[in-house]
PDB file of N, CA and C in Angstrom:
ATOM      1  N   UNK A   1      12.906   3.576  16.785  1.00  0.00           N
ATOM      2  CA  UNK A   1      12.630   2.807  15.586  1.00  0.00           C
ATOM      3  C   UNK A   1      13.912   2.743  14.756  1.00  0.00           C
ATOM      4  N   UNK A   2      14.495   1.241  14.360  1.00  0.00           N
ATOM      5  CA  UNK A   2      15.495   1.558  13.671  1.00  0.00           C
ATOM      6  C   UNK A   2      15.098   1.881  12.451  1.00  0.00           C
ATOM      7  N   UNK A   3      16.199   1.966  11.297  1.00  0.00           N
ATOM      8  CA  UNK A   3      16.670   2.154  10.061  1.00  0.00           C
ATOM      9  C   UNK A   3      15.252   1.558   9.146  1.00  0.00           C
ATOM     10  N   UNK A   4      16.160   0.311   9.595  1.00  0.00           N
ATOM     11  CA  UNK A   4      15.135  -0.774   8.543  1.00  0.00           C
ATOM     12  C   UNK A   4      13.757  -0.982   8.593  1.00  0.00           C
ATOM     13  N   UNK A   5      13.244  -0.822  10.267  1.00  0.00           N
ATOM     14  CA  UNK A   5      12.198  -1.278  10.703  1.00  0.00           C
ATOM     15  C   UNK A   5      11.337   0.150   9.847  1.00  0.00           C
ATOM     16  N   UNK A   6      12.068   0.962   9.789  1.00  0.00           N
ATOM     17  CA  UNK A   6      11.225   2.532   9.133  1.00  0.00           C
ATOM     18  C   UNK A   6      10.906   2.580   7.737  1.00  0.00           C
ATOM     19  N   UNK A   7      11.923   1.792   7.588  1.00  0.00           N
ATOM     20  CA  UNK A   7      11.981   1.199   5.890  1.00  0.00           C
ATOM     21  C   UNK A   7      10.648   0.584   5.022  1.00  0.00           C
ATOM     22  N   UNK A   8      10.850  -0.243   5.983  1.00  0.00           N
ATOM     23  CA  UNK A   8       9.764  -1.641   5.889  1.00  0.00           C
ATOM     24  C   UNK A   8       8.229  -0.684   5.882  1.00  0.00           C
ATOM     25  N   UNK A   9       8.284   0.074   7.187  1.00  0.00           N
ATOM     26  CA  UNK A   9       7.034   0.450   7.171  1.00  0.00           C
ATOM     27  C   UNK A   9       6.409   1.606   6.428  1.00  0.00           C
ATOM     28  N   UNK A  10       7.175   2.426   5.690  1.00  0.00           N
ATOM     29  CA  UNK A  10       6.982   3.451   4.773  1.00  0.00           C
ATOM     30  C   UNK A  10       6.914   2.664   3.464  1.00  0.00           C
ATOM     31  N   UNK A  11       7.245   1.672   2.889  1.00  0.00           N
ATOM     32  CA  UNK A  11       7.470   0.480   2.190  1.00  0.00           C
ATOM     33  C   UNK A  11       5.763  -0.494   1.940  1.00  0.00           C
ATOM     34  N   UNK A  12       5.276  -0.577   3.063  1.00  0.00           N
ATOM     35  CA  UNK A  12       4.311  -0.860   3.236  1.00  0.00           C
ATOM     36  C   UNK A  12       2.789   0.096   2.957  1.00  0.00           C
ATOM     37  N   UNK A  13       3.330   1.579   4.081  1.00  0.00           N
ATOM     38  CA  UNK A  13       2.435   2.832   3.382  1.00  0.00           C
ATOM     39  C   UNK A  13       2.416   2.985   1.742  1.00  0.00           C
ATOM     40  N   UNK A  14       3.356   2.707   1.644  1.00  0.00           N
ATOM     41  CA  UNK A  14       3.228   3.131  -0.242  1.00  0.00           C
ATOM     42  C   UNK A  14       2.488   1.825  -1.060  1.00  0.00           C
ATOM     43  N   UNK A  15       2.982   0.820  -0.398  1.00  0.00           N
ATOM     44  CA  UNK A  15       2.344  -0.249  -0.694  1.00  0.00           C
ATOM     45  C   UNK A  15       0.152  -0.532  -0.937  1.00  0.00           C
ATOM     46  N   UNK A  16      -0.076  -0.061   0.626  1.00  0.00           N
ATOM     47  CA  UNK A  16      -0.998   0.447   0.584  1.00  0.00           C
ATOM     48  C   UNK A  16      -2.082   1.484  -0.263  1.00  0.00           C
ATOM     49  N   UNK A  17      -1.251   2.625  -0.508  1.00  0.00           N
ATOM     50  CA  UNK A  17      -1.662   3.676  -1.099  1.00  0.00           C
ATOM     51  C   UNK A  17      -2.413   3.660  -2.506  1.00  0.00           C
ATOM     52  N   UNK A  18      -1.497   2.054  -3.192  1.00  0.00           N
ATOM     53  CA  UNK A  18      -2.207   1.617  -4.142  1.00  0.00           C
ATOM     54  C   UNK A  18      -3.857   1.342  -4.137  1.00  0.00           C
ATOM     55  N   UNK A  19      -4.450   1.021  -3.220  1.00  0.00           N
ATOM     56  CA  UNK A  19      -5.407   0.585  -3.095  1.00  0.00           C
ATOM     57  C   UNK A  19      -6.561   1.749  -2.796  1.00  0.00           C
ATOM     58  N   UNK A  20      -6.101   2.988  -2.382  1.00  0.00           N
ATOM     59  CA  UNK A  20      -6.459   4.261  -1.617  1.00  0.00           C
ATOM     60  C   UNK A  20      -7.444   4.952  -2.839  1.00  0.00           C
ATOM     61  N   UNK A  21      -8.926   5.138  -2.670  1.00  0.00           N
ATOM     62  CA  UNK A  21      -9.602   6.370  -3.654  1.00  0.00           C
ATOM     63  C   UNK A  21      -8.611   7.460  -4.509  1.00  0.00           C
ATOM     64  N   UNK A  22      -9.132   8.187  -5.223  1.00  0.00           N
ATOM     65  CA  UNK A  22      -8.920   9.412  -5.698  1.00  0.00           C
ATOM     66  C   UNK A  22      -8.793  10.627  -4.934  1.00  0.00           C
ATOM     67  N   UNK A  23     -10.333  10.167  -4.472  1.00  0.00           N
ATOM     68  CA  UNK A  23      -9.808  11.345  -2.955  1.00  0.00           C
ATOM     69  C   UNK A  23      -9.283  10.658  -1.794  1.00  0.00           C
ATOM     70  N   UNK A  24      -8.580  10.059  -1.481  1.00  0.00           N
ATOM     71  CA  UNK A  24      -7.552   9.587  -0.628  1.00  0.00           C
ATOM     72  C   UNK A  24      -6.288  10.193  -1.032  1.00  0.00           C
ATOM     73  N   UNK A  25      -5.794   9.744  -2.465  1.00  0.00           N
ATOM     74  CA  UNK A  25      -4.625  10.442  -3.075  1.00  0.00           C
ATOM     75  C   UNK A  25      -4.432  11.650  -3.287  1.00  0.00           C
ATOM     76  N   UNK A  26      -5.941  12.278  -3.751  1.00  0.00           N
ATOM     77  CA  UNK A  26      -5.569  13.710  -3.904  1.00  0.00           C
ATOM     78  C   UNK A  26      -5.267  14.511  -2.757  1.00  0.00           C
ATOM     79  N   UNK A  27      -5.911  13.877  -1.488  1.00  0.00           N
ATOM     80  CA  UNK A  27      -5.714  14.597   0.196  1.00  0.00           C
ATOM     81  C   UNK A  27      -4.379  14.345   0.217  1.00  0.00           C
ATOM     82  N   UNK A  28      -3.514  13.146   0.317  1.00  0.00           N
ATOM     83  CA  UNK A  28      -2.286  12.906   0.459  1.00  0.00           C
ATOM     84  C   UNK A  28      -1.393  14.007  -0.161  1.00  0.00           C
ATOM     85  N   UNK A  29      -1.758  14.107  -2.032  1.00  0.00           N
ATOM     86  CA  UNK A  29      -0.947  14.488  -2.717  1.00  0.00           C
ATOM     87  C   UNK A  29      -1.163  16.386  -2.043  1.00  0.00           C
ATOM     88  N   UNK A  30      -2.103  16.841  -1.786  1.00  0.00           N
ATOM     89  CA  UNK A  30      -2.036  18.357  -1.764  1.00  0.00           C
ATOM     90  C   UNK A  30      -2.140  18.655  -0.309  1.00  0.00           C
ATOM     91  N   UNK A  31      -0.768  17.449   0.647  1.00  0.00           N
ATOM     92  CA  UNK A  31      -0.928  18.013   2.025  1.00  0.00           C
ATOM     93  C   UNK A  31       0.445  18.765   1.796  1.00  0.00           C
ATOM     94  N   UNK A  32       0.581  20.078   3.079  1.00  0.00           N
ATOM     95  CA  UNK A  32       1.779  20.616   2.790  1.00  0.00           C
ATOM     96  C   UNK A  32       2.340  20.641   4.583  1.00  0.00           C
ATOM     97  N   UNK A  33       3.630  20.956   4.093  1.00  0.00           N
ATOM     98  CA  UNK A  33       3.891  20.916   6.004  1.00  0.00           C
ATOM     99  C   UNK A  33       3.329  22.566   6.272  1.00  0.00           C
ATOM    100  N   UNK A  34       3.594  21.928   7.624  1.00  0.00           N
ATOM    101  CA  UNK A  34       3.091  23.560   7.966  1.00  0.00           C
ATOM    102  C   UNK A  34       3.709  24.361   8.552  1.00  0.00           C
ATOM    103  N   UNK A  35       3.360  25.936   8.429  1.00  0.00           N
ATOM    104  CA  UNK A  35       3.956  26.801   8.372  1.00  0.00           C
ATOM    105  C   UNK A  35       5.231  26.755   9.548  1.00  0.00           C
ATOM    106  N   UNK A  36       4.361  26.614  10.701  1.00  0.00           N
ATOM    107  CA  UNK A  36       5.050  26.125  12.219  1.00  0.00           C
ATOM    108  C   UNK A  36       6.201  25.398  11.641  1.00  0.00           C
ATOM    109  N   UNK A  37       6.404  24.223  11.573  1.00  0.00           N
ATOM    110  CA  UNK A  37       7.260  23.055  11.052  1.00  0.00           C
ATOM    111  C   UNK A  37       8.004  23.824   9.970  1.00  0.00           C
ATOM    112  N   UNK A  38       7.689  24.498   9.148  1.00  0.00           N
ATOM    113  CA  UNK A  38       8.577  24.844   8.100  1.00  0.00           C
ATOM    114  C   UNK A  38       9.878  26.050   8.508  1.00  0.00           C
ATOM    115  N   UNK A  39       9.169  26.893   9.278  1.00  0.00           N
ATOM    116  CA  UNK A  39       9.567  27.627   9.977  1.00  0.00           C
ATOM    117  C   UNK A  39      10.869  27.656  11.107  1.00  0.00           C
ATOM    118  N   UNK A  40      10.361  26.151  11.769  1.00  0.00           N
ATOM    119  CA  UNK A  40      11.173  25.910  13.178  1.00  0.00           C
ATOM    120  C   UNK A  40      12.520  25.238  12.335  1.00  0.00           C
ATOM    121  N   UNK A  41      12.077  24.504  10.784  1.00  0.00           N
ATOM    122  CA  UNK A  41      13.230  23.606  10.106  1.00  0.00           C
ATOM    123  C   UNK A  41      14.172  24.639   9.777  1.00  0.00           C
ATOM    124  N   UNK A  42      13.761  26.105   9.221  1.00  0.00           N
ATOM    125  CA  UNK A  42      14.720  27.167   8.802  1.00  0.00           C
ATOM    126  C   UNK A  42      15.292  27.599   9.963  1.00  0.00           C
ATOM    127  N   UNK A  43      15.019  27.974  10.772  1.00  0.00           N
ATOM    128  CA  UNK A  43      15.033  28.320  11.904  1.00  0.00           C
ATOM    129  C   UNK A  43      16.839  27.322  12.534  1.00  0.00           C
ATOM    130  N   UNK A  44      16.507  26.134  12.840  1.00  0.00           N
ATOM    131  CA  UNK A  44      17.237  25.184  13.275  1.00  0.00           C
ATOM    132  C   UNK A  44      18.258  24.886  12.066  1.00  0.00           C
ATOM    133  N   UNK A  45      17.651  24.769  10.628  1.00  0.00           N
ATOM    134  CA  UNK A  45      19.023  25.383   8.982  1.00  0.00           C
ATOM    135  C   UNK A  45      20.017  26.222   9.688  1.00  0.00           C
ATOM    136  N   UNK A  46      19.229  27.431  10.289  1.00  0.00           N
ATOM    137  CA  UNK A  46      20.267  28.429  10.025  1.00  0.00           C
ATOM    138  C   UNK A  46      21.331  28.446  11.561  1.00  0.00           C
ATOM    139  N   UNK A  47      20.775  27.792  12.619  1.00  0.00           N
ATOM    140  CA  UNK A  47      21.686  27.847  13.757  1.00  0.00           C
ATOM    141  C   UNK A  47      22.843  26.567  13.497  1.00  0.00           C
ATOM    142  N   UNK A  48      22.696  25.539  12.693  1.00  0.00           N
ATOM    143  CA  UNK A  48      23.261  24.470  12.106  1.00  0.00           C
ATOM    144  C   UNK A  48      24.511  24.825  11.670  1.00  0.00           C
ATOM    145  N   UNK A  49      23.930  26.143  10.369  1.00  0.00           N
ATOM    146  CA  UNK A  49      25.090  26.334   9.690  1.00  0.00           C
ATOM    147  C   UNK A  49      25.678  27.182  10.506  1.00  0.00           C
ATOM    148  N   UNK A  50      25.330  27.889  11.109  1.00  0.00           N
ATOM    149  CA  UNK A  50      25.959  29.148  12.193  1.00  0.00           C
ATOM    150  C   UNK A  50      27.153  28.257  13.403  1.00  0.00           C
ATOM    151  N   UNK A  51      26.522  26.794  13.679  1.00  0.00           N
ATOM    152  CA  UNK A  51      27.340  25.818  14.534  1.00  0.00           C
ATOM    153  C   UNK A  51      27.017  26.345  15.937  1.00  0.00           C
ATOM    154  N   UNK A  52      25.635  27.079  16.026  1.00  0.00           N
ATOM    155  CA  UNK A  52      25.341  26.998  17.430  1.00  0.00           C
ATOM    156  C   UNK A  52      24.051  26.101  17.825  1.00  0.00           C
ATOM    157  N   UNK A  53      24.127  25.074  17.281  1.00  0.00           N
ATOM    158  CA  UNK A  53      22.782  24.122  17.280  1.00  0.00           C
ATOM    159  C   UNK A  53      23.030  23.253  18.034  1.00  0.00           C
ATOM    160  N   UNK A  54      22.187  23.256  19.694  1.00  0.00           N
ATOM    161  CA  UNK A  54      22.378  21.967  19.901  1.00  0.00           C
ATOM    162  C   UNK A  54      22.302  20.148  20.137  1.00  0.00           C
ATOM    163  N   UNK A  55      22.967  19.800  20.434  1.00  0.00           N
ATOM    164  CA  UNK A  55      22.486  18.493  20.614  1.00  0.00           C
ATOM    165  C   UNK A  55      21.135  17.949  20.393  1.00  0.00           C
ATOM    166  N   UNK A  56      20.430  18.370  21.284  1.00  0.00           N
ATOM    167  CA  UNK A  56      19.330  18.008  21.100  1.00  0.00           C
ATOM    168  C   UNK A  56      18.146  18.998  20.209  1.00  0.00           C
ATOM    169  N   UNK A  57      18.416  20.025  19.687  1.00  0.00           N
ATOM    170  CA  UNK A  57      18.360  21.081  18.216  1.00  0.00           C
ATOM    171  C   UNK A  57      18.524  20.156  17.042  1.00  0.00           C
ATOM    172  N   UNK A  58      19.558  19.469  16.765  1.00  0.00           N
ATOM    173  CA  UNK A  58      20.145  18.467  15.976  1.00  0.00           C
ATOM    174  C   UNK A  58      19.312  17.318  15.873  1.00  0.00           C
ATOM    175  N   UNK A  59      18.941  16.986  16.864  1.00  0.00           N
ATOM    176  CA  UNK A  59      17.759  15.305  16.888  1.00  0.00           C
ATOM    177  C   UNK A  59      16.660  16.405  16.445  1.00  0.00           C
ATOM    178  N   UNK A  60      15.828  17.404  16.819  1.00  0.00           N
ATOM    179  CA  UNK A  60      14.705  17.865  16.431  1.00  0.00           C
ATOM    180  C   UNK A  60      15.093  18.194  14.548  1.00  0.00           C
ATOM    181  N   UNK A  61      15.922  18.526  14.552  1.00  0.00           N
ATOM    182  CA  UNK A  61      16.043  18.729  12.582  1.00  0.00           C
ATOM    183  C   UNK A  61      16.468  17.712  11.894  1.00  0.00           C
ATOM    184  N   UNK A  62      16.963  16.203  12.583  1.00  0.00           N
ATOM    185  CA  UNK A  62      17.199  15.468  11.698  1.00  0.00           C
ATOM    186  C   UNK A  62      15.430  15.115  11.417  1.00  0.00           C
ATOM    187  N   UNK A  63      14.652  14.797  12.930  1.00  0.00           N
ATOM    188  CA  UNK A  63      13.095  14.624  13.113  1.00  0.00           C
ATOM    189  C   UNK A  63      12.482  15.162  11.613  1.00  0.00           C
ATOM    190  N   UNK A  64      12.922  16.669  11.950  1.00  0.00           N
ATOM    191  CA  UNK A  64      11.937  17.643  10.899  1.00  0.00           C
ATOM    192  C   UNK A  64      12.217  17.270   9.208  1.00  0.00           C
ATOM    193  N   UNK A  65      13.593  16.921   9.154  1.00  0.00           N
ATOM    194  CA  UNK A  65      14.103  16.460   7.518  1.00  0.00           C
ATOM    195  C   UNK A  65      13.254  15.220   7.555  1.00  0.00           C
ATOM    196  N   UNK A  66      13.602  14.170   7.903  1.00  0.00           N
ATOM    197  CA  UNK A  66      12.982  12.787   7.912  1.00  0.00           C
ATOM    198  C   UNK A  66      11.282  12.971   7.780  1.00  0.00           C
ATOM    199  N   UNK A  67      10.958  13.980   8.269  1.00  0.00           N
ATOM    200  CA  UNK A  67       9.505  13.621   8.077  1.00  0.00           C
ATOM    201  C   UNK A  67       9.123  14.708   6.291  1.00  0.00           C
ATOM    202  N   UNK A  68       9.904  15.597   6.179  1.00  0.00           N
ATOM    203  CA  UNK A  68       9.864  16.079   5.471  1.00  0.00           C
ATOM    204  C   UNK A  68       9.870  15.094   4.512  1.00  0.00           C
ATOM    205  N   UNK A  69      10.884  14.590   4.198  1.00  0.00           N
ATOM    206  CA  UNK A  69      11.242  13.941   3.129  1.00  0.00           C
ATOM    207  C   UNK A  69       9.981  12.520   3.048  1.00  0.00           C
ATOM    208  N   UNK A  70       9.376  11.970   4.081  1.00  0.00           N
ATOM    209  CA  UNK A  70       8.584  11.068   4.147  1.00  0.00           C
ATOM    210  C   UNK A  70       7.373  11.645   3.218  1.00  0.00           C
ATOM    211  N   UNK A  71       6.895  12.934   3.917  1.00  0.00           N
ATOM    212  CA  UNK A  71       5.929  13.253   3.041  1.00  0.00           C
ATOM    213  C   UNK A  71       6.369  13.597   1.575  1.00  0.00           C
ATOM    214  N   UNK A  72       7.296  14.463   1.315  1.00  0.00           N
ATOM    215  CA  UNK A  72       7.563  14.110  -0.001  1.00  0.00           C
ATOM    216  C   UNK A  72       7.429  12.626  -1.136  1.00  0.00           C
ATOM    217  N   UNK A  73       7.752  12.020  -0.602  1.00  0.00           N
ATOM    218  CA  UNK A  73       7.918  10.526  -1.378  1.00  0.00           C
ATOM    219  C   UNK A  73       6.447  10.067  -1.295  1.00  0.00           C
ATOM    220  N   UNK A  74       5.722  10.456   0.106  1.00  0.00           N
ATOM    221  CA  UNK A  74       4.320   9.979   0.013  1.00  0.00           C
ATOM    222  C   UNK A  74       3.314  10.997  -1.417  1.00  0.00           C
ATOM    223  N   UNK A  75       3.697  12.477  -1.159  1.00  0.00           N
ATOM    224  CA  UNK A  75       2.675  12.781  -2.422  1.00  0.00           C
ATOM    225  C   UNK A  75       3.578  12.661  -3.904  1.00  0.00           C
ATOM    226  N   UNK A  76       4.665  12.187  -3.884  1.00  0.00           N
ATOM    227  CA  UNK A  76       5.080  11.984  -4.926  1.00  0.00           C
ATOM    228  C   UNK A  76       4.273  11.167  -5.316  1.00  0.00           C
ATOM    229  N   UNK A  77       4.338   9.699  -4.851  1.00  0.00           N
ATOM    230  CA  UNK A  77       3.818   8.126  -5.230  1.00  0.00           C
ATOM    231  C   UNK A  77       2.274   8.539  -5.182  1.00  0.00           C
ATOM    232  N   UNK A  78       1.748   9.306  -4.661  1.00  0.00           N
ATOM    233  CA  UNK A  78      -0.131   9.732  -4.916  1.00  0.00           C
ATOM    234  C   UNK A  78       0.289  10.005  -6.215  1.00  0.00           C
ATOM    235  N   UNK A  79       0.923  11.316  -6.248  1.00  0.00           N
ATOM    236  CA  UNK A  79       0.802  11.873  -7.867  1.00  0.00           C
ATOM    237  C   UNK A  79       0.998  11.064  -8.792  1.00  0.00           C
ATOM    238  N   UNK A  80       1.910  10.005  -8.377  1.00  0.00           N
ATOM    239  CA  UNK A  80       2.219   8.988  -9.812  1.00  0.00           C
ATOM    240  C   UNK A  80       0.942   8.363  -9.708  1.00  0.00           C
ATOM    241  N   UNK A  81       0.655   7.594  -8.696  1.00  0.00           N
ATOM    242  CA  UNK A  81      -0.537   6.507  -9.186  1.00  0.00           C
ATOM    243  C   UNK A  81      -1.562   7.298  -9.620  1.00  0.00           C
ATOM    244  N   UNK A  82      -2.111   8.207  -9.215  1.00  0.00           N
ATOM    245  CA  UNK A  82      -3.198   9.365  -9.900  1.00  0.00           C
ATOM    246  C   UNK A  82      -2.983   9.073 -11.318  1.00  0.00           C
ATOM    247  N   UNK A  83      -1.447   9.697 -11.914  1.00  0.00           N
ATOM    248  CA  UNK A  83      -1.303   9.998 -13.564  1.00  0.00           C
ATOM    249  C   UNK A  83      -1.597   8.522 -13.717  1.00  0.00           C
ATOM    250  N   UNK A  84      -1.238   7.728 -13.045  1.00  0.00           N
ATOM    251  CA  UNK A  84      -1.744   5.782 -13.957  1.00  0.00           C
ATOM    252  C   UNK A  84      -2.613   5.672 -13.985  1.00  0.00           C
ATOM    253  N   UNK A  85      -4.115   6.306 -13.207  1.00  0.00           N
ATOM    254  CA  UNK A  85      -5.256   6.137 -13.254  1.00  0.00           C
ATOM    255  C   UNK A  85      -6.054   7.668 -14.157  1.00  0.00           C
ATOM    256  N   UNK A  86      -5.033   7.971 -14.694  1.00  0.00           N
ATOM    257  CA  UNK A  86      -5.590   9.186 -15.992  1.00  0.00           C
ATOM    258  C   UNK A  86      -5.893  10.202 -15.321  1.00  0.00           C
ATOM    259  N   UNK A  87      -5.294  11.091 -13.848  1.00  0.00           N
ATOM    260  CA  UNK A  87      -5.369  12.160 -13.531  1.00  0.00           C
ATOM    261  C   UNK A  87      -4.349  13.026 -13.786  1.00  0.00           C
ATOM    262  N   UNK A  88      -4.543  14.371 -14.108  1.00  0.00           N
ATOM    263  CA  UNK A  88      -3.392  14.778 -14.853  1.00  0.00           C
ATOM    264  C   UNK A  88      -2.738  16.177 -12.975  1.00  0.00           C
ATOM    265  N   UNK A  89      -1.501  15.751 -13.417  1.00  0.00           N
ATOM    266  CA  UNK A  89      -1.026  16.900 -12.245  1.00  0.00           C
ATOM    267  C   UNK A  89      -1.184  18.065 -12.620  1.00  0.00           C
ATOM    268  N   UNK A  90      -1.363  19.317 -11.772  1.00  0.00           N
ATOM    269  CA  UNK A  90      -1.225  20.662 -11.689  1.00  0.00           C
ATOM    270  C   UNK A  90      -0.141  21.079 -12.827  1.00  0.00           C
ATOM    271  N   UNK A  91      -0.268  22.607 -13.244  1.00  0.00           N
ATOM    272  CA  UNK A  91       0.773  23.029 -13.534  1.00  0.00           C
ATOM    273  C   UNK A  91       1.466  23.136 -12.701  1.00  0.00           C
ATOM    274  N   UNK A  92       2.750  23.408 -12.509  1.00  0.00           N
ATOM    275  CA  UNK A  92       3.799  24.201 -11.647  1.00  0.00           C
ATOM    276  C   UNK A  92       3.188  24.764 -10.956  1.00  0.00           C
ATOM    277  N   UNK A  93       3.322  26.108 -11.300  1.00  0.00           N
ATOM    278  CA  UNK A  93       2.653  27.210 -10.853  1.00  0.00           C
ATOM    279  C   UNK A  93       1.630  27.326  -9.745  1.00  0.00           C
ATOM    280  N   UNK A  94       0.622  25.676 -10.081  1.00  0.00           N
ATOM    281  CA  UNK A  94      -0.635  25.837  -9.431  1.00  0.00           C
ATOM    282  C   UNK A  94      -0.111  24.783  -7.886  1.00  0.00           C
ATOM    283  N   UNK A  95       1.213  24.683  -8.186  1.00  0.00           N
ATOM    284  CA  UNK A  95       1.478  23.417  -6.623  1.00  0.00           C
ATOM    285  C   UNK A  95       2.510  24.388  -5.862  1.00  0.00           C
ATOM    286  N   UNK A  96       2.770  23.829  -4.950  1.00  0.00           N
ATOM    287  CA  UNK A  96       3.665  24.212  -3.594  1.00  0.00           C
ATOM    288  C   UNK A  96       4.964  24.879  -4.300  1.00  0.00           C
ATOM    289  N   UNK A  97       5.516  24.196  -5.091  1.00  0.00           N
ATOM    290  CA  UNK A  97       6.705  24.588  -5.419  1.00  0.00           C
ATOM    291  C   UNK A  97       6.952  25.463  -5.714  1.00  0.00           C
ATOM    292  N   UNK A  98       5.734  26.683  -6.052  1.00  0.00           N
ATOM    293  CA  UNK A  98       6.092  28.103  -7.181  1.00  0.00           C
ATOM    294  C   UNK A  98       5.862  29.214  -5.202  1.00  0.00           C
ATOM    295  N   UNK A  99       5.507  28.517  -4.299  1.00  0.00           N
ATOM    296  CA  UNK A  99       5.624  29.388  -3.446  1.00  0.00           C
ATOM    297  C   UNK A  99       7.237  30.404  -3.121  1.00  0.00           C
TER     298      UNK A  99
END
């Protein structure tokens, strides 16, 4: 899949999302990666910086960032349209980030 064509279609998901329930958004907004995946990304961080990562180590962590970051932007844009429709976000504390 190129660049653009990935563009377009994450472009479109968000597009979509507008239209998605409360509980559609709130499932979106409070998915987290998982442990596995979070794990194998540190994991493959640290042989990166070490410079014994290979080749194909390298395609699996650009994989693991890219999707990372996909879901990020996806429960971001839940959480925003939520607050436009008068749902209020978590404290800190009570989301992923205080892990």
């Amino acid at each position: 899949m190129s660049y653009l064509s990935d563009a377009d279609t994450q472009e479109t998901t968000l597009q979509q999302m507008q239209t998605y329930s409360q509980t559609q958004l709130l499932k979106i907004a409070q998915q987290r990666v998982s442990n596995f995946h979070k794990s194998r990304h540190e994991s493959l961080l640290e042989r990166n910086q070490k410079g014994t990562i290979t080749p194909q180590e390298r395609l699996e962590l650009q994989d693991l960032r890219l999707k990372a970051d996909r879901l990020m932007l996806r429960k971001a844009y839940a959480w925003d349209i939520l607050g436009t429709r008068g749902y209020s976000m978590p404290e800190l504390e009570e989301s992923e980030f205080s892990e």
